[in-house]
PDB file of N, CA and C in Angstrom:
ATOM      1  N   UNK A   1       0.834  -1.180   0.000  1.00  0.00           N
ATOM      2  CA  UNK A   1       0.000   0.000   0.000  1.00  0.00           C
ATOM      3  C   UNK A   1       0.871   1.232   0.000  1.00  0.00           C
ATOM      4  N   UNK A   2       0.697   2.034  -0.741  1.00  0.00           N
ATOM      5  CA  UNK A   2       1.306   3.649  -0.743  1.00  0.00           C
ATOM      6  C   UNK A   2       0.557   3.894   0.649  1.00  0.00           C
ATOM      7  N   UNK A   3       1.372   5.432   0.736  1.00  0.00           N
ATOM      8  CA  UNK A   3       1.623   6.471   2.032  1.00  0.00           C
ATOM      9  C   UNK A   3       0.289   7.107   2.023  1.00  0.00           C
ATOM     10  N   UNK A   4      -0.375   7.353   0.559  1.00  0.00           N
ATOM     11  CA  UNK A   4      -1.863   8.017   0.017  1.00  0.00           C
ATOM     12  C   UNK A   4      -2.869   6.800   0.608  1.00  0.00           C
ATOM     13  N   UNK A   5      -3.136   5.649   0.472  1.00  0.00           N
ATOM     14  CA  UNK A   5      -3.802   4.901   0.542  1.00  0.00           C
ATOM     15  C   UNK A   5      -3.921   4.620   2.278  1.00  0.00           C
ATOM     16  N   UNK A   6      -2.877   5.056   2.673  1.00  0.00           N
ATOM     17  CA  UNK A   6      -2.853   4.413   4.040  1.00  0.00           C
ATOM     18  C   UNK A   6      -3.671   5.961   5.157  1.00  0.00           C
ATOM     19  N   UNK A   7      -3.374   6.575   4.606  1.00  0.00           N
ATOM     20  CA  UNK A   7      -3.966   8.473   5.264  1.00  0.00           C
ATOM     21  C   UNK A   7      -5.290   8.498   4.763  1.00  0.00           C
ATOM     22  N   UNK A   8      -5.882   7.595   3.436  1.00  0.00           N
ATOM     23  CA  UNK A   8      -7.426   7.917   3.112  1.00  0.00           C
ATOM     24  C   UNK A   8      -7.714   6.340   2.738  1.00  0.00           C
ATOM     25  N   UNK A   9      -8.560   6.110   4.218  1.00  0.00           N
ATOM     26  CA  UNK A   9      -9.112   4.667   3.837  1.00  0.00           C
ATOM     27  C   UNK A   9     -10.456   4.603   3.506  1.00  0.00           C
ATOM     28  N   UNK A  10     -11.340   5.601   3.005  1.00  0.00           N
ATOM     29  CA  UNK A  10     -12.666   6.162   2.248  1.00  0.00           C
ATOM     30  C   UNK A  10     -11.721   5.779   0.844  1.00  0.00           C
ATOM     31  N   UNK A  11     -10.978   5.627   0.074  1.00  0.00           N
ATOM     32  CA  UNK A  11     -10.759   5.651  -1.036  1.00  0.00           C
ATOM     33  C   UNK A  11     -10.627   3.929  -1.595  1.00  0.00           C
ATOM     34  N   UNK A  12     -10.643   3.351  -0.553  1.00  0.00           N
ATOM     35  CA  UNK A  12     -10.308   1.905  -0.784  1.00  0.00           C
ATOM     36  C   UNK A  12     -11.846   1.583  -1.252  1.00  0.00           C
ATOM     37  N   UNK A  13     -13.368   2.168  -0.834  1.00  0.00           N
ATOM     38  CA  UNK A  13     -14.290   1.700  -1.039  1.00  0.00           C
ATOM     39  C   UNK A  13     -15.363   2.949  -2.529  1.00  0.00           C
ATOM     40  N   UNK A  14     -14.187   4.056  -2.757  1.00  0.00           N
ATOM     41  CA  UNK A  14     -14.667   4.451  -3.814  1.00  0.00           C
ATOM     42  C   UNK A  14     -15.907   4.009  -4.677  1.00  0.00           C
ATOM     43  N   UNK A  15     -16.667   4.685  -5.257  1.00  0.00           N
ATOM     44  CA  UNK A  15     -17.745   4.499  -6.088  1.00  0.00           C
ATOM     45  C   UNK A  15     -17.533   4.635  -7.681  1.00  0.00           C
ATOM     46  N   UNK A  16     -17.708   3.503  -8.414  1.00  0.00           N
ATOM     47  CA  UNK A  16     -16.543   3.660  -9.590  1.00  0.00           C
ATOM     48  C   UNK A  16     -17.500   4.890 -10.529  1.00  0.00           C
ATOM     49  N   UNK A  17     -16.709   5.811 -11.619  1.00  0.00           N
ATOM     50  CA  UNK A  17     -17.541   6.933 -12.071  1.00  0.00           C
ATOM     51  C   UNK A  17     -19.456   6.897 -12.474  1.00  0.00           C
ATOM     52  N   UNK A  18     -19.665   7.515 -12.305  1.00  0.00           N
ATOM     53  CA  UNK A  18     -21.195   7.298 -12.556  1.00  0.00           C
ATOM     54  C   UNK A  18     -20.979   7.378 -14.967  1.00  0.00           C
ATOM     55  N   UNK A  19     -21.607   6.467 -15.240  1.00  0.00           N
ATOM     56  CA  UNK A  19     -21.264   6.014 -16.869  1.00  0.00           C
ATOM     57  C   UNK A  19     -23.334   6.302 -17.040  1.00  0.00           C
ATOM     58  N   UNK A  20     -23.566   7.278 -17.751  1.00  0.00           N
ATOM     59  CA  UNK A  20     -24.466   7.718 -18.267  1.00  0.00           C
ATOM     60  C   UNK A  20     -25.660   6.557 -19.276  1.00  0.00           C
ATOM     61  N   UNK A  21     -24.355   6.191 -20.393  1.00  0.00           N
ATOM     62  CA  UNK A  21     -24.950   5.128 -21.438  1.00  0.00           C
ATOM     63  C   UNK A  21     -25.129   4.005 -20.977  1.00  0.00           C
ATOM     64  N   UNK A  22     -24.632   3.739 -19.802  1.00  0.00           N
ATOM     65  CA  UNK A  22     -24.576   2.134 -19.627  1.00  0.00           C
ATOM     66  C   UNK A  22     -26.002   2.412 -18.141  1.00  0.00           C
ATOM     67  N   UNK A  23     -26.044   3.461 -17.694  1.00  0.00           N
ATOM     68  CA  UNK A  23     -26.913   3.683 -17.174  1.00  0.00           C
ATOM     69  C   UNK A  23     -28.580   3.564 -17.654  1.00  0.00           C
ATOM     70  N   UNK A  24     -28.531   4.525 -18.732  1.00  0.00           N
ATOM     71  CA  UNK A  24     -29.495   4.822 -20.022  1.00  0.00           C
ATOM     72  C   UNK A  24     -30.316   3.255 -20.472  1.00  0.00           C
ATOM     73  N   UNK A  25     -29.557   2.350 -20.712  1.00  0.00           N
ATOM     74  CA  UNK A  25     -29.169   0.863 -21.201  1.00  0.00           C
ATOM     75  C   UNK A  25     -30.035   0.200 -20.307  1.00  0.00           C
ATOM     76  N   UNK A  26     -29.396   0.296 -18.397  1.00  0.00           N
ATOM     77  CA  UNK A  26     -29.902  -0.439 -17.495  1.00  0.00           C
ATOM     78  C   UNK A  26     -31.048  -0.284 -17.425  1.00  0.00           C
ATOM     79  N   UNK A  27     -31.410   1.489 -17.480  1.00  0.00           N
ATOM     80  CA  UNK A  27     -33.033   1.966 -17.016  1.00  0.00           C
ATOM     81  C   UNK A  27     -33.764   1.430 -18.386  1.00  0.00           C
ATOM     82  N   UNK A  28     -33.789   1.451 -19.239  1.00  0.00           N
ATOM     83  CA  UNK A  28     -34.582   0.710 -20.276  1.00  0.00           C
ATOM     84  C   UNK A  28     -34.295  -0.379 -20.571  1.00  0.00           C
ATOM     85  N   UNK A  29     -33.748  -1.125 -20.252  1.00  0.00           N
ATOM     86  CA  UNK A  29     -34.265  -2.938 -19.465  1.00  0.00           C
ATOM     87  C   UNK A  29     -35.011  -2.737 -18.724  1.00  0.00           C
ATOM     88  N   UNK A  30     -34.987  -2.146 -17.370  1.00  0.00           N
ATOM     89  CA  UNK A  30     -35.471  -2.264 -16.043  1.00  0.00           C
ATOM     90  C   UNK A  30     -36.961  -1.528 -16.194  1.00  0.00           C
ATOM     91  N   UNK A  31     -37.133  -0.795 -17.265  1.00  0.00           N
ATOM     92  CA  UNK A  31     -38.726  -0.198 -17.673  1.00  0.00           C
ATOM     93  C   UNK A  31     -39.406  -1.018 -18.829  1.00  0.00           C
ATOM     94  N   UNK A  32     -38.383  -2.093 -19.691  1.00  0.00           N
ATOM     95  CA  UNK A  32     -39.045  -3.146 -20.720  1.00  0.00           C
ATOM     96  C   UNK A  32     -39.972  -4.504 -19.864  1.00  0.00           C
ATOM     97  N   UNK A  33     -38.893  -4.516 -18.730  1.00  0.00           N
ATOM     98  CA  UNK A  33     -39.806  -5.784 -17.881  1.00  0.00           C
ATOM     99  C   UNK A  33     -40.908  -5.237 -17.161  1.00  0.00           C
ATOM    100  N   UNK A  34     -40.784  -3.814 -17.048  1.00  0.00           N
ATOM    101  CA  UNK A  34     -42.472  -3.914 -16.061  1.00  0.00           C
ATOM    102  C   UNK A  34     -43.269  -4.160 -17.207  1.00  0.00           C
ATOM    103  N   UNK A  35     -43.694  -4.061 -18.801  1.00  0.00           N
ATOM    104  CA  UNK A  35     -44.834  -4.366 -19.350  1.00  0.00           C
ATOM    105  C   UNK A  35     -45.617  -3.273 -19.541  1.00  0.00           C
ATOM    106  N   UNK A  36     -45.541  -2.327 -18.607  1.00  0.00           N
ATOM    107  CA  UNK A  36     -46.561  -1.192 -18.211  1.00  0.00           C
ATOM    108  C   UNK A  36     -46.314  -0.385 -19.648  1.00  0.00           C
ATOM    109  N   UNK A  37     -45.020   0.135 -19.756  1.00  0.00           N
ATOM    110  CA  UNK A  37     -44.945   1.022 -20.508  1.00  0.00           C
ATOM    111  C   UNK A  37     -44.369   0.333 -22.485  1.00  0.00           C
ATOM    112  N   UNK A  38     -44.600   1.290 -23.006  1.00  0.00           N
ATOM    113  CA  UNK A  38     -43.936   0.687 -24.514  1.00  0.00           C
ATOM    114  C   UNK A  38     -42.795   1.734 -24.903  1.00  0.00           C
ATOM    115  N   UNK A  39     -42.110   0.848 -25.483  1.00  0.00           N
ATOM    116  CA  UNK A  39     -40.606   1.913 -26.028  1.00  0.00           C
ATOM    117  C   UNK A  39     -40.654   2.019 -27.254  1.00  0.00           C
ATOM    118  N   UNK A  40     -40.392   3.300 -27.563  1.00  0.00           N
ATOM    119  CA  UNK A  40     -40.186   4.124 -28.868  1.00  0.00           C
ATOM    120  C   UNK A  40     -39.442   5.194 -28.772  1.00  0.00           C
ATOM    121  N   UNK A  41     -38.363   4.349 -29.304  1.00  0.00           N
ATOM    122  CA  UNK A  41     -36.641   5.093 -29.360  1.00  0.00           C
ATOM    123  C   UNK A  41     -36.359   5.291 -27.876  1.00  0.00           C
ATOM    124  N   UNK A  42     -36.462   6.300 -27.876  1.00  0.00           N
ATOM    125  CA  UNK A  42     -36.077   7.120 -26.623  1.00  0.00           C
ATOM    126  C   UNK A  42     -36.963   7.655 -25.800  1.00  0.00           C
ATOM    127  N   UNK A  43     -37.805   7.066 -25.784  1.00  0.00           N
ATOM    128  CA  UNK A  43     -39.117   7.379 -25.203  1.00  0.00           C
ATOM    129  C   UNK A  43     -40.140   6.149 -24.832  1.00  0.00           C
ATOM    130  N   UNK A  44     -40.609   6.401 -23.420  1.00  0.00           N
ATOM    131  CA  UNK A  44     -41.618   5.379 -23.472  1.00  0.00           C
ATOM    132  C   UNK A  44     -42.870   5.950 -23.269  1.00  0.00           C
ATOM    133  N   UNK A  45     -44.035   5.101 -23.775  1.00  0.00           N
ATOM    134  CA  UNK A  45     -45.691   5.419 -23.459  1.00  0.00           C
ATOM    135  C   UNK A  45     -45.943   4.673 -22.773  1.00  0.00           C
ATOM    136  N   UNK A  46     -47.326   5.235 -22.058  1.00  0.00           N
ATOM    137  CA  UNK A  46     -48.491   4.578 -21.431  1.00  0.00           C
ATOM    138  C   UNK A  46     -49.844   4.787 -21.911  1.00  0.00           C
ATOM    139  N   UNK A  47     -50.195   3.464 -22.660  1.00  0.00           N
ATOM    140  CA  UNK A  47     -51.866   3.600 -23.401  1.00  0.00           C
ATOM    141  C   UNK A  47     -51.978   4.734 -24.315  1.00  0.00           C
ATOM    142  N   UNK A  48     -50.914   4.863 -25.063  1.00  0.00           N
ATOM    143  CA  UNK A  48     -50.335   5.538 -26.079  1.00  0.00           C
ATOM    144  C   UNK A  48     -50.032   7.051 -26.428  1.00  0.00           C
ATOM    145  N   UNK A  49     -49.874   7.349 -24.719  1.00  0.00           N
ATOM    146  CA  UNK A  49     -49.129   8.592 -24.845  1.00  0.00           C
ATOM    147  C   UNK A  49     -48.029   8.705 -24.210  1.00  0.00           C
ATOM    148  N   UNK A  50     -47.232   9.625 -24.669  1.00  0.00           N
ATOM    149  CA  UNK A  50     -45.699   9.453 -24.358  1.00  0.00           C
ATOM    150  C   UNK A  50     -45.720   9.967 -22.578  1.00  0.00           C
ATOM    151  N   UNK A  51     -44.851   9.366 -22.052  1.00  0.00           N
ATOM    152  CA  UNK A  51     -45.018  10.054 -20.195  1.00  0.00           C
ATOM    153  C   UNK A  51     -43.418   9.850 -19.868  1.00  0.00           C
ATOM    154  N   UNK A  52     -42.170   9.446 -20.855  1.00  0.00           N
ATOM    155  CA  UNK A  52     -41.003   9.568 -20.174  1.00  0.00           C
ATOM    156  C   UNK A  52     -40.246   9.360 -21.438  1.00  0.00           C
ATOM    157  N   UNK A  53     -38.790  10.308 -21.298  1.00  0.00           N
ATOM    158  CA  UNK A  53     -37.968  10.413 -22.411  1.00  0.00           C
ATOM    159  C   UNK A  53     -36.845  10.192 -21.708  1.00  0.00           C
ATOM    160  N   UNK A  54     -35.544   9.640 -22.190  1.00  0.00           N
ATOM    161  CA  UNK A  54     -34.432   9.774 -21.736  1.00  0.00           C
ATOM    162  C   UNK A  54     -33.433   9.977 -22.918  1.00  0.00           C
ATOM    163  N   UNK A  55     -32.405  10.973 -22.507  1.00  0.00           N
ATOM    164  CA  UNK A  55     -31.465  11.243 -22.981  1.00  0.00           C
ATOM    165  C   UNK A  55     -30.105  11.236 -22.571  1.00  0.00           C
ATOM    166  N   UNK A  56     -29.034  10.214 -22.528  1.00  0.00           N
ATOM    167  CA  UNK A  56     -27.910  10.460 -21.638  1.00  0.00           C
ATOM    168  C   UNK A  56     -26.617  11.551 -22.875  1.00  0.00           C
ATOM    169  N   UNK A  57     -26.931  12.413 -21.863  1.00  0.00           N
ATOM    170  CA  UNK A  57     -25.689  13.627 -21.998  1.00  0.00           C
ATOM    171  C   UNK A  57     -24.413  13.788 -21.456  1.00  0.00           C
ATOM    172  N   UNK A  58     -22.986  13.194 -21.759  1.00  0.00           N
ATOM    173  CA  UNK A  58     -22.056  13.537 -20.619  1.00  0.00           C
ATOM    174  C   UNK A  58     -22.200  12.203 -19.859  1.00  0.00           C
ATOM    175  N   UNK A  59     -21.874  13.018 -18.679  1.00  0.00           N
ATOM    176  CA  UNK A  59     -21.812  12.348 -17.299  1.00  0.00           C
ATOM    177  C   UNK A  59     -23.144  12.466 -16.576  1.00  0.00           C
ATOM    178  N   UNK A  60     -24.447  12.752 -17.703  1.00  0.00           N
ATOM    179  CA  UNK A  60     -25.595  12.340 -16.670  1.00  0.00           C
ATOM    180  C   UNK A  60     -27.039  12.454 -17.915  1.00  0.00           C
ATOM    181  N   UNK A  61     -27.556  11.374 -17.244  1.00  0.00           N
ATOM    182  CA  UNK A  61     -28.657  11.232 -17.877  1.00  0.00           C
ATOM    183  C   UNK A  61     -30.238  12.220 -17.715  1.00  0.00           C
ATOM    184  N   UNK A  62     -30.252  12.599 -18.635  1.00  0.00           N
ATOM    185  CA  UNK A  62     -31.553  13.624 -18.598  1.00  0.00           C
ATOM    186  C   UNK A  62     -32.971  13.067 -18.536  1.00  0.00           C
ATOM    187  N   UNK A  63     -33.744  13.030 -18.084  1.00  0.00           N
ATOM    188  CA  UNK A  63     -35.300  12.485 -18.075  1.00  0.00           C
ATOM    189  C   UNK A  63     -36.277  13.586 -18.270  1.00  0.00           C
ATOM    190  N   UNK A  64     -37.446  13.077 -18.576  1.00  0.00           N
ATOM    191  CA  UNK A  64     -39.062  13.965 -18.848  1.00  0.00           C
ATOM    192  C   UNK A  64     -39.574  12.857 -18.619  1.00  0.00           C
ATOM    193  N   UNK A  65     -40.262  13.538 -17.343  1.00  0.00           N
ATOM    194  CA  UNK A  65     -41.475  12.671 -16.648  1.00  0.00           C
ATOM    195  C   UNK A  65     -42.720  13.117 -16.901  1.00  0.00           C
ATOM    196  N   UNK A  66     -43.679  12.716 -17.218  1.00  0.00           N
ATOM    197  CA  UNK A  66     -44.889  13.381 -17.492  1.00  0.00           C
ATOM    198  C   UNK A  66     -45.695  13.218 -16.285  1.00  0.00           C
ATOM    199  N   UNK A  67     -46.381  14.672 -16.153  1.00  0.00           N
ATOM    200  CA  UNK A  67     -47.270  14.950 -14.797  1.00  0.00           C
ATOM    201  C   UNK A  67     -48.415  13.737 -14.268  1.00  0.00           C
ATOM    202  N   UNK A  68     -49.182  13.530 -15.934  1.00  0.00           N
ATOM    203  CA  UNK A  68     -49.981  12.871 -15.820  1.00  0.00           C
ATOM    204  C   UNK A  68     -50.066  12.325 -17.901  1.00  0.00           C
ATOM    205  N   UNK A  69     -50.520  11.335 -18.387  1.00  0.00           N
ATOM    206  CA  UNK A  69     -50.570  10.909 -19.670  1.00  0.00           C
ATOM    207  C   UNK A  69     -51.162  12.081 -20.328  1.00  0.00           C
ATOM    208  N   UNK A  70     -51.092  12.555 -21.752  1.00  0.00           N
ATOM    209  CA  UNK A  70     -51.864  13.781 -22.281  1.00  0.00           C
ATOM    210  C   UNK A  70     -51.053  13.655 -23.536  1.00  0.00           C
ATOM    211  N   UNK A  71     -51.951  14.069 -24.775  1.00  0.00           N
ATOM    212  CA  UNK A  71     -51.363  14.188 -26.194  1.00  0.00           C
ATOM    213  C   UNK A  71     -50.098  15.122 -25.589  1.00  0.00           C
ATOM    214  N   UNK A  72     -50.380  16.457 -25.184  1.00  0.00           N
ATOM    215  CA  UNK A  72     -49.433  17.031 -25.045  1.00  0.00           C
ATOM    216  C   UNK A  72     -48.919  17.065 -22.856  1.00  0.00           C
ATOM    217  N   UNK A  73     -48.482  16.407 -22.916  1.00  0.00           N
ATOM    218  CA  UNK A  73     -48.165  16.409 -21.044  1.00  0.00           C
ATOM    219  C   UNK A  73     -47.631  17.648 -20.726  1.00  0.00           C
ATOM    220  N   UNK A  74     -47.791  17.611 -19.551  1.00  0.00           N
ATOM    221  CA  UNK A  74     -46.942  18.753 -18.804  1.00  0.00           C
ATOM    222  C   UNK A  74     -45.602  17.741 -18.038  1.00  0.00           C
ATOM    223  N   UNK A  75     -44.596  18.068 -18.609  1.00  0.00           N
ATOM    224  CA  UNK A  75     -43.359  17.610 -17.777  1.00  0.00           C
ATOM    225  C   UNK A  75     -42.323  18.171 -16.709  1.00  0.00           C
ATOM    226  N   UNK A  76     -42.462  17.087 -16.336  1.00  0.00           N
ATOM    227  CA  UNK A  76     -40.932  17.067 -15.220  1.00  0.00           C
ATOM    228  C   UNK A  76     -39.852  17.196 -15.087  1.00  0.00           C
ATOM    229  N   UNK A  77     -38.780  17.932 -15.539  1.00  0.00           N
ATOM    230  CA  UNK A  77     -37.665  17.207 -15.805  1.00  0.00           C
ATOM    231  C   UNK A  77     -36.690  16.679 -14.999  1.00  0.00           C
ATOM    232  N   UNK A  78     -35.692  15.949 -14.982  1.00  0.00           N
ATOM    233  CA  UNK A  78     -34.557  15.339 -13.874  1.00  0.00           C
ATOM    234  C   UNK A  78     -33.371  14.733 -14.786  1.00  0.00           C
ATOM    235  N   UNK A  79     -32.791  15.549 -13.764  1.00  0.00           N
ATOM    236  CA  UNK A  79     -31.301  15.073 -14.033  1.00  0.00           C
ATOM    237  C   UNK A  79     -30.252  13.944 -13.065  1.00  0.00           C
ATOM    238  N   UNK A  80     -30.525  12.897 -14.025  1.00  0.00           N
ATOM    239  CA  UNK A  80     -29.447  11.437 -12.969  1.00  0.00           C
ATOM    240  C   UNK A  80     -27.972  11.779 -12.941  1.00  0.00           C
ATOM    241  N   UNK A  81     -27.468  12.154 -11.798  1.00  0.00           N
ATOM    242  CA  UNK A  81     -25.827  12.290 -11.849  1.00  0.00           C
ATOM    243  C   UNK A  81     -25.040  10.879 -11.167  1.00  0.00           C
ATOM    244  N   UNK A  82     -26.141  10.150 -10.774  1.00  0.00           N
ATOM    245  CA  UNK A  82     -25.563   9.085 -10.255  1.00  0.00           C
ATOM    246  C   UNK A  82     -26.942   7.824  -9.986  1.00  0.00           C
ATOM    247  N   UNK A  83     -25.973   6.739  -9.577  1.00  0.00           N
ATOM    248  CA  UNK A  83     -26.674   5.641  -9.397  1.00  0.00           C
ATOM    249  C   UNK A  83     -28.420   6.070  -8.591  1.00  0.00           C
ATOM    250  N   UNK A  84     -27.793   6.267  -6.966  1.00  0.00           N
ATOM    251  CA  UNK A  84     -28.772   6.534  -6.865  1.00  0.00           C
ATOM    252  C   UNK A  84     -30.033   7.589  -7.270  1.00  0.00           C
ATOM    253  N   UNK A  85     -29.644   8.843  -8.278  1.00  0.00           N
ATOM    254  CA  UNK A  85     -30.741   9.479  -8.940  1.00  0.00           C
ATOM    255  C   UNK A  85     -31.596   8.700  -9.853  1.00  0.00           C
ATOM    256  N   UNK A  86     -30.959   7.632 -10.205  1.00  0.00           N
ATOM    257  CA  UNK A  86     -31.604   6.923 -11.456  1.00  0.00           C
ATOM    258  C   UNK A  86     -32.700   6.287 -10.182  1.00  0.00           C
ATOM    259  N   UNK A  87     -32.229   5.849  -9.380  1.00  0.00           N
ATOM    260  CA  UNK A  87     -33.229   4.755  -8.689  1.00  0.00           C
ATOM    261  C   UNK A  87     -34.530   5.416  -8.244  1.00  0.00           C
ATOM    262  N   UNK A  88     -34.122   6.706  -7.674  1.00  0.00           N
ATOM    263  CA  UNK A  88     -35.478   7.813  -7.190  1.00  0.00           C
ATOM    264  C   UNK A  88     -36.217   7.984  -8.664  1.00  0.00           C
ATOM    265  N   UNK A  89     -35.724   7.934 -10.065  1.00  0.00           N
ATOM    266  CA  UNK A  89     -36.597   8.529 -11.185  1.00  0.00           C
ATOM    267  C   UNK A  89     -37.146   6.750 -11.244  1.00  0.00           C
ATOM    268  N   UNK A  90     -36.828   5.923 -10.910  1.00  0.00           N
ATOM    269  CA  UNK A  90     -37.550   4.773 -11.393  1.00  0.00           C
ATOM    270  C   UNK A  90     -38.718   4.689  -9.958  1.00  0.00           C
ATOM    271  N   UNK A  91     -38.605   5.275  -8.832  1.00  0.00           N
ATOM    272  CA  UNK A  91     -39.227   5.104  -7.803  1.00  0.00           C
ATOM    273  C   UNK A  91     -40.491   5.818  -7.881  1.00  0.00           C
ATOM    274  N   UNK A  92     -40.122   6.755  -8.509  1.00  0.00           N
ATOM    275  CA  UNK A  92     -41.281   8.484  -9.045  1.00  0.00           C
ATOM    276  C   UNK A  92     -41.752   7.331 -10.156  1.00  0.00           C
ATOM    277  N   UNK A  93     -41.445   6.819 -11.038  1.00  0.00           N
ATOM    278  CA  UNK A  93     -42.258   6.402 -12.226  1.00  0.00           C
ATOM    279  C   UNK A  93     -43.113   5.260 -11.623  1.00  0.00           C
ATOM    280  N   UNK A  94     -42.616   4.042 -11.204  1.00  0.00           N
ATOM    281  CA  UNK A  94     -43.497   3.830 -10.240  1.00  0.00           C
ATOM    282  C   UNK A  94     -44.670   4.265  -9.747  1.00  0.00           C
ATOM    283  N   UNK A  95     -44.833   5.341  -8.650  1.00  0.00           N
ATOM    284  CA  UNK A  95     -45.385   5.997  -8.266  1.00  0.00           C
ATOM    285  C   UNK A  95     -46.132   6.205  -9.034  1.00  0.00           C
ATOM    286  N   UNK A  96     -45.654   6.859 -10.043  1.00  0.00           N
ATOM    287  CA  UNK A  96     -47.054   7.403 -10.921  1.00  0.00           C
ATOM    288  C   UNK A  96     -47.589   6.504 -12.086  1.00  0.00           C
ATOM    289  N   UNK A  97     -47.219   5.330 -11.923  1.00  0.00           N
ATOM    290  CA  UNK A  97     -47.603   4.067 -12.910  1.00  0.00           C
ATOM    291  C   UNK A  97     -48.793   3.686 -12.268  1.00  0.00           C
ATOM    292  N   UNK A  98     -48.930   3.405 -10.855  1.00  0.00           N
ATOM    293  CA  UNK A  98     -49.712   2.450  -9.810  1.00  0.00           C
ATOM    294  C   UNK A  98     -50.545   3.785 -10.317  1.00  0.00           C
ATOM    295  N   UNK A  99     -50.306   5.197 -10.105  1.00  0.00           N
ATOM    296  CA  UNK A  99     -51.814   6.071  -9.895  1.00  0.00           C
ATOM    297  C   UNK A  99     -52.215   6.401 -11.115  1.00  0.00           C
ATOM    298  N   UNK A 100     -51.825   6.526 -12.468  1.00  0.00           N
ATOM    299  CA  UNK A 100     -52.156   6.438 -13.407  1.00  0.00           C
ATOM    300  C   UNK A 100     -53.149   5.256 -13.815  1.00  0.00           C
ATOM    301  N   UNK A 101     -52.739   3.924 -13.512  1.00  0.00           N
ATOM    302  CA  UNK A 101     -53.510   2.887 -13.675  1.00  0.00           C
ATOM    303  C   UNK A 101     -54.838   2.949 -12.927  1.00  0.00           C
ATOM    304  N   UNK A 102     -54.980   3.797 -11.367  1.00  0.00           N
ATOM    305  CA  UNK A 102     -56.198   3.584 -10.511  1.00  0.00           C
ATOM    306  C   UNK A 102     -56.959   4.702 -11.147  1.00  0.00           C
ATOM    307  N   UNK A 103     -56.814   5.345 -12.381  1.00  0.00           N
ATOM    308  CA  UNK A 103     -57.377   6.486 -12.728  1.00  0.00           C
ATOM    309  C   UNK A 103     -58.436   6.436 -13.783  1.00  0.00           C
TER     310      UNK A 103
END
């Protein structure tokens, strides 16, 4: 072990960089298996209006959440800079999957 490694032992458990595309990738698998929604391109619907877009930019992935389904929605937007942001935008979609459906 170096003299650096031994003065910062927070660095031994580092978080490896947050990777946007491979992020982008995971969240649309992880939104193909719920069923709920359909993908088109870069975008998914619900009962055939669009309610979420993703775009990874850089070092972070961009989202549009829609308020509620609508030809034209009113959106949300969010920005994932890391693991856990992605998990809160899949937690919010969620959320508004279950209340969309009781509607």
């Amino acid at each position: 072990m170096t003299a650096d490694a031994d003065n910062d032992p927070g660095s031994f458990f580092a978080l490896p960089p947050f990777n946007a595309e491979t992020a982008l990738v995971q969240l649309k698998r992880a939104l193909r298996d719920q069923r709920t929604l359909k993908e088109r391109g870069d975008s998914f619907s619900f009962e055939g209006q669009d309610v979420l877009t993703l775009e990874a930019q850089g070092d972070q992935l961009l989202a549009r959440l829609a308020k509620r389904p609508a030809r034209s929605p009113e959106w949300d937007s969010r920005v994932c800079r890391n693991a856990a942001d992605v998990r809160k935008l899949q937690d919010e979609l969620k959320r508004r999957l279950l209340q969309w459906q009781d509607d």
